[in-house]
Protein backbone atom coordinates (compact mmCIF):
# COMPACT_ATOMS: atom_id res chain seq x y z
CA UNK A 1 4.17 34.57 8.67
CA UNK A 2 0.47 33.66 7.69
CA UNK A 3 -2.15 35.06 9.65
CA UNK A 4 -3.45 32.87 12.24
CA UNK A 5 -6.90 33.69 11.59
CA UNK A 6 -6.49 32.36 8.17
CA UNK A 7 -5.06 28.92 9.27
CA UNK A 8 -8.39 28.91 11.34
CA UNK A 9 -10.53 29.68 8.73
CA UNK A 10 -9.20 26.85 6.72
CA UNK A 11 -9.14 24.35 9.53
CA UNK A 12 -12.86 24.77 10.52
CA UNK A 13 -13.88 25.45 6.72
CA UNK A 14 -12.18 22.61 4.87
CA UNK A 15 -14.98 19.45 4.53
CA UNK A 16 -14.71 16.17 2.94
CA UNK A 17 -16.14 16.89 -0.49
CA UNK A 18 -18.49 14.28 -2.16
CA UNK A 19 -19.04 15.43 -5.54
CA UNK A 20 -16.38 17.13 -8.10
CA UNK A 21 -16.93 19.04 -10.94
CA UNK A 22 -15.11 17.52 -14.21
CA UNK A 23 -12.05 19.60 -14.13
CA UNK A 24 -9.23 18.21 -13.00
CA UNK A 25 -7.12 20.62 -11.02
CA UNK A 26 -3.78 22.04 -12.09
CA UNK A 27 -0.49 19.24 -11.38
CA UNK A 28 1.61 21.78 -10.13
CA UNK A 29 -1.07 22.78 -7.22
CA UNK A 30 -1.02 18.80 -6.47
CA UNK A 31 2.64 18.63 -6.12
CA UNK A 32 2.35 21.71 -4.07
CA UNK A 33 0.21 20.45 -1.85
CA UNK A 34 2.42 17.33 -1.65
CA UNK A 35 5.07 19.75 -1.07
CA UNK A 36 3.43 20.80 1.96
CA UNK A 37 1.99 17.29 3.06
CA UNK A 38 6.10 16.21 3.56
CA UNK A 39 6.59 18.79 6.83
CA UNK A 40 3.97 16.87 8.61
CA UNK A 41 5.39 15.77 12.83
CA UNK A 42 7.00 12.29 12.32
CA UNK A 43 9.08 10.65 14.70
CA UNK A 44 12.33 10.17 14.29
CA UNK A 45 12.19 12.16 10.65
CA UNK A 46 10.83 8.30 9.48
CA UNK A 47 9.20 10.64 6.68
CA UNK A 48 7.42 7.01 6.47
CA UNK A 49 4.77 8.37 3.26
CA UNK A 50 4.52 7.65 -0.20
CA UNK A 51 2.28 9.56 -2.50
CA UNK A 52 0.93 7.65 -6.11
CA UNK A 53 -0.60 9.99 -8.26
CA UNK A 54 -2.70 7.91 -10.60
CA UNK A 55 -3.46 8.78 -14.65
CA UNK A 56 -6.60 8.03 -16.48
CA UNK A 57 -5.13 4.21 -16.40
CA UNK A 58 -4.62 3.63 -13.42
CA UNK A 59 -7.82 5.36 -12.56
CA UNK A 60 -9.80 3.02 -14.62
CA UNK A 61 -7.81 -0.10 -13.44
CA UNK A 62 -9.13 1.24 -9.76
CA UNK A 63 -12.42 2.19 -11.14
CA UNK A 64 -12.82 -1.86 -12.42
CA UNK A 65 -10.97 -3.08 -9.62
CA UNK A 66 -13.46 -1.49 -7.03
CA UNK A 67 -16.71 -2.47 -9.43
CA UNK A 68 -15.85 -6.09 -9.51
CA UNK A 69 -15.70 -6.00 -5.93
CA UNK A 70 -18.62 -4.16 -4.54
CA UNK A 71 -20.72 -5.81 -7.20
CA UNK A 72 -19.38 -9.89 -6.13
CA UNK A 73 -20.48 -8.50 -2.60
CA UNK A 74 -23.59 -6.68 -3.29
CA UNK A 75 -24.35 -7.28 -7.29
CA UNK A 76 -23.57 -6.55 -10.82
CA UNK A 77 -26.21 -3.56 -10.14
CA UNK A 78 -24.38 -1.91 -7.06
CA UNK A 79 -21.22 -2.57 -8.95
CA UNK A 80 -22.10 -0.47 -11.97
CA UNK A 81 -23.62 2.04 -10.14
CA UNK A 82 -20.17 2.44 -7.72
CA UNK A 83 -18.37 2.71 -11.24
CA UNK A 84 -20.38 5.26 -12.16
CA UNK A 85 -20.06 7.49 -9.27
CA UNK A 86 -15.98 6.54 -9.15
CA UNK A 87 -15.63 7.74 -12.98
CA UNK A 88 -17.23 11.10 -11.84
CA UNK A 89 -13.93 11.85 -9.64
CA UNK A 90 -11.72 13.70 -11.52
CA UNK A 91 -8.74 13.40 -9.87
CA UNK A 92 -6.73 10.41 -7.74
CA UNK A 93 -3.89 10.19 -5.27
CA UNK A 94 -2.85 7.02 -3.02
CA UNK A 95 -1.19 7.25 -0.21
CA UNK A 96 0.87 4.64 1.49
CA UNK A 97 3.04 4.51 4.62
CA UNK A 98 5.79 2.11 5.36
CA UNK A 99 5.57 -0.97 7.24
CA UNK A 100 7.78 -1.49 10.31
CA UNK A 101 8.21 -4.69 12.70
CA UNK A 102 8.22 -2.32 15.69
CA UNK A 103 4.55 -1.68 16.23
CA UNK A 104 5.26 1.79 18.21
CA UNK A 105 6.69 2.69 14.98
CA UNK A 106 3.94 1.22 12.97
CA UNK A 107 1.40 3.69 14.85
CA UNK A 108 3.53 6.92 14.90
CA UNK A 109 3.94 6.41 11.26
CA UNK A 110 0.43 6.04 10.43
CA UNK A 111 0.06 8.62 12.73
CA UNK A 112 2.51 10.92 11.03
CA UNK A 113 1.04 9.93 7.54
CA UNK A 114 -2.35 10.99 8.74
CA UNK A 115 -1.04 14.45 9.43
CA UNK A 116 0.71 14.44 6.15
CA UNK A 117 -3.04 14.15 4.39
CA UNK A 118 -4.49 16.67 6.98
CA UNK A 119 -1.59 18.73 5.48
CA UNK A 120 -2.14 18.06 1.94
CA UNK A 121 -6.14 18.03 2.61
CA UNK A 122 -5.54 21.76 3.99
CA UNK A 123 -3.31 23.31 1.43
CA UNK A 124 -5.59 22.09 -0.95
CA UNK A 125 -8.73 23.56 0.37
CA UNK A 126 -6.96 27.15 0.22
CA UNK A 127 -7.15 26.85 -3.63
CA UNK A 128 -10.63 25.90 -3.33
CA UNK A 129 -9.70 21.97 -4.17
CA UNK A 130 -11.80 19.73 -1.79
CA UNK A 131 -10.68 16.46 -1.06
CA UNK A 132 -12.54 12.91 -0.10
CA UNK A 133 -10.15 9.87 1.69
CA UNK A 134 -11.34 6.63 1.27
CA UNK A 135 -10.25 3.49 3.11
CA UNK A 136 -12.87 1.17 1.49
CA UNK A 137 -11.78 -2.86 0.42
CA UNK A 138 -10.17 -2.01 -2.54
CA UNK A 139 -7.75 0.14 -1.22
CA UNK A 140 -6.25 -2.78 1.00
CA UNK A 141 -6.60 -5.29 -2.00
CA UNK A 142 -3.44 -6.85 -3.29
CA UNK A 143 -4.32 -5.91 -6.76
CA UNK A 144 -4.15 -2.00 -5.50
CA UNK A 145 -0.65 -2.67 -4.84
CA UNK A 146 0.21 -4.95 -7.95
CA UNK A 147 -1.14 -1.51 -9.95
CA UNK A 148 1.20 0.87 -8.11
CA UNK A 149 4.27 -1.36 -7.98
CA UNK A 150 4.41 -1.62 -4.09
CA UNK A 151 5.36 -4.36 -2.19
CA UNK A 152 2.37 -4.79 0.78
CA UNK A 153 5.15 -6.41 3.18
CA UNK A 154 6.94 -2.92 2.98
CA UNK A 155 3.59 -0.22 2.87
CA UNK A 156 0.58 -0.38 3.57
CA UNK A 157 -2.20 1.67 2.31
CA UNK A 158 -3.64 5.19 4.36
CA UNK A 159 -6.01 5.44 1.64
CA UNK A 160 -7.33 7.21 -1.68
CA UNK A 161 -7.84 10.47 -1.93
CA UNK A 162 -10.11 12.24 -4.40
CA UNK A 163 -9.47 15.50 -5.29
CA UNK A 164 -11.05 18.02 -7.30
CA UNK A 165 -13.33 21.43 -7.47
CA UNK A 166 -16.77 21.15 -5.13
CA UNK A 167 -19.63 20.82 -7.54
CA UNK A 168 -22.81 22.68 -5.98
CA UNK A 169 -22.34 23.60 -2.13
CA UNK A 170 -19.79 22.61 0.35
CA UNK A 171 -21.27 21.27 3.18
CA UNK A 172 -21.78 22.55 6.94
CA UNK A 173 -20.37 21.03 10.22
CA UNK A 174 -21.06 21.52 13.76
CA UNK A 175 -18.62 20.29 16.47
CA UNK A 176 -18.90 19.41 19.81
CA UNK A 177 -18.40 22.40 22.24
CA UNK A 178 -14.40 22.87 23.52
CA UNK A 179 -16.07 22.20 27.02
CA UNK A 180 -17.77 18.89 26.43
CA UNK A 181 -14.33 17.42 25.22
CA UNK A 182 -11.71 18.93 27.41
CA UNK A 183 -10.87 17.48 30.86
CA UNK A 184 -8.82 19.74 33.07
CA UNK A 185 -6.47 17.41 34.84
CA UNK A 186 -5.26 19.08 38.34
């Protein structure tokens, strides 16, 4: 059994990371992570998540993708510059969950995927990969899904995640104190 003072560690020491150094981690640590990301709580064992690892390709199809449209929103300037900073991240996952008609369903799946990144977010840290999830326009845009082969009426996108090794320092975090956010209910 691990230690519980390591699974603390890693909750309250894992941060989004911003900025990756080139190297892309090793595949077998992603799928390991991934590996770990499936025993997320879901109701009902739904096991509603989909995981789309992307190669350089597909990366640059995203990269373009995202350019064209932060630059027809905010110019060809703030376009090139988001490219830039995109082709700096050296590695890419997607993450989908399933659609359902129920909307319960609906939000104990996303709920359920959610945990699933925490998960994969968390194993990841404890090889010293940091991670950054992004919900940003392109990653609801049809053409997102045209590039991974998914149907939008049947997922819908949690987000992408960049992964990679922390380049320079991790950042700090302060929380609110356990006694300005619990309620004790009589």
């Amino acid at each position: 059994m691990t230690d519980s003072a390591d699974i603390a560690d890693a909750l309250r020491g894992r941060r989004t990371i911003h900025k990756f150094l080139p190297d892309v981690p090793p595949g077998e640590l992603i799928e390991e992570a991934i590996e770990i990301a499936r025993w997320a709580p879901n109701h009902h064992h739904t096991e509603p998540w989909h995981f789309y690892l992307l190669g350089p390709e597909s990366i640059a199809r995203v990269i373009d993708l995202n350019a064209r449209l932060v630059a027809e929103k905010k110019g060809e300037e703030a376009g090139e510059a988001k490219r830039k900073r995109w082709s700096a991240v050296p590695g890419w996952l997607v993450v989908t969950c399933d659609r359902s008609e129920d909307s319960l369903r609906q939000d104990e799946d996303y709920a359920a995927c959610c945990c699933a990144v925490h998960n994969l977010s968390l194993a990841l840290w404890t090889h010293g990969i940091g991670v950054k999830w992004t919900t940003g326009a392109v990653t609801r845009h049809p053409d997102l899904f045209e590039l991974l082969g998914v149907n939008p009426d049947q997922e819908r996108s949690i987000g992408i995640f960049w992964y990679g090794y922390p380049a320079g320092d991790v950042p700090s975090q302060k929380r609110k104190p356990v006694s300005e956010i619990l309620k004790r209910v009589p």
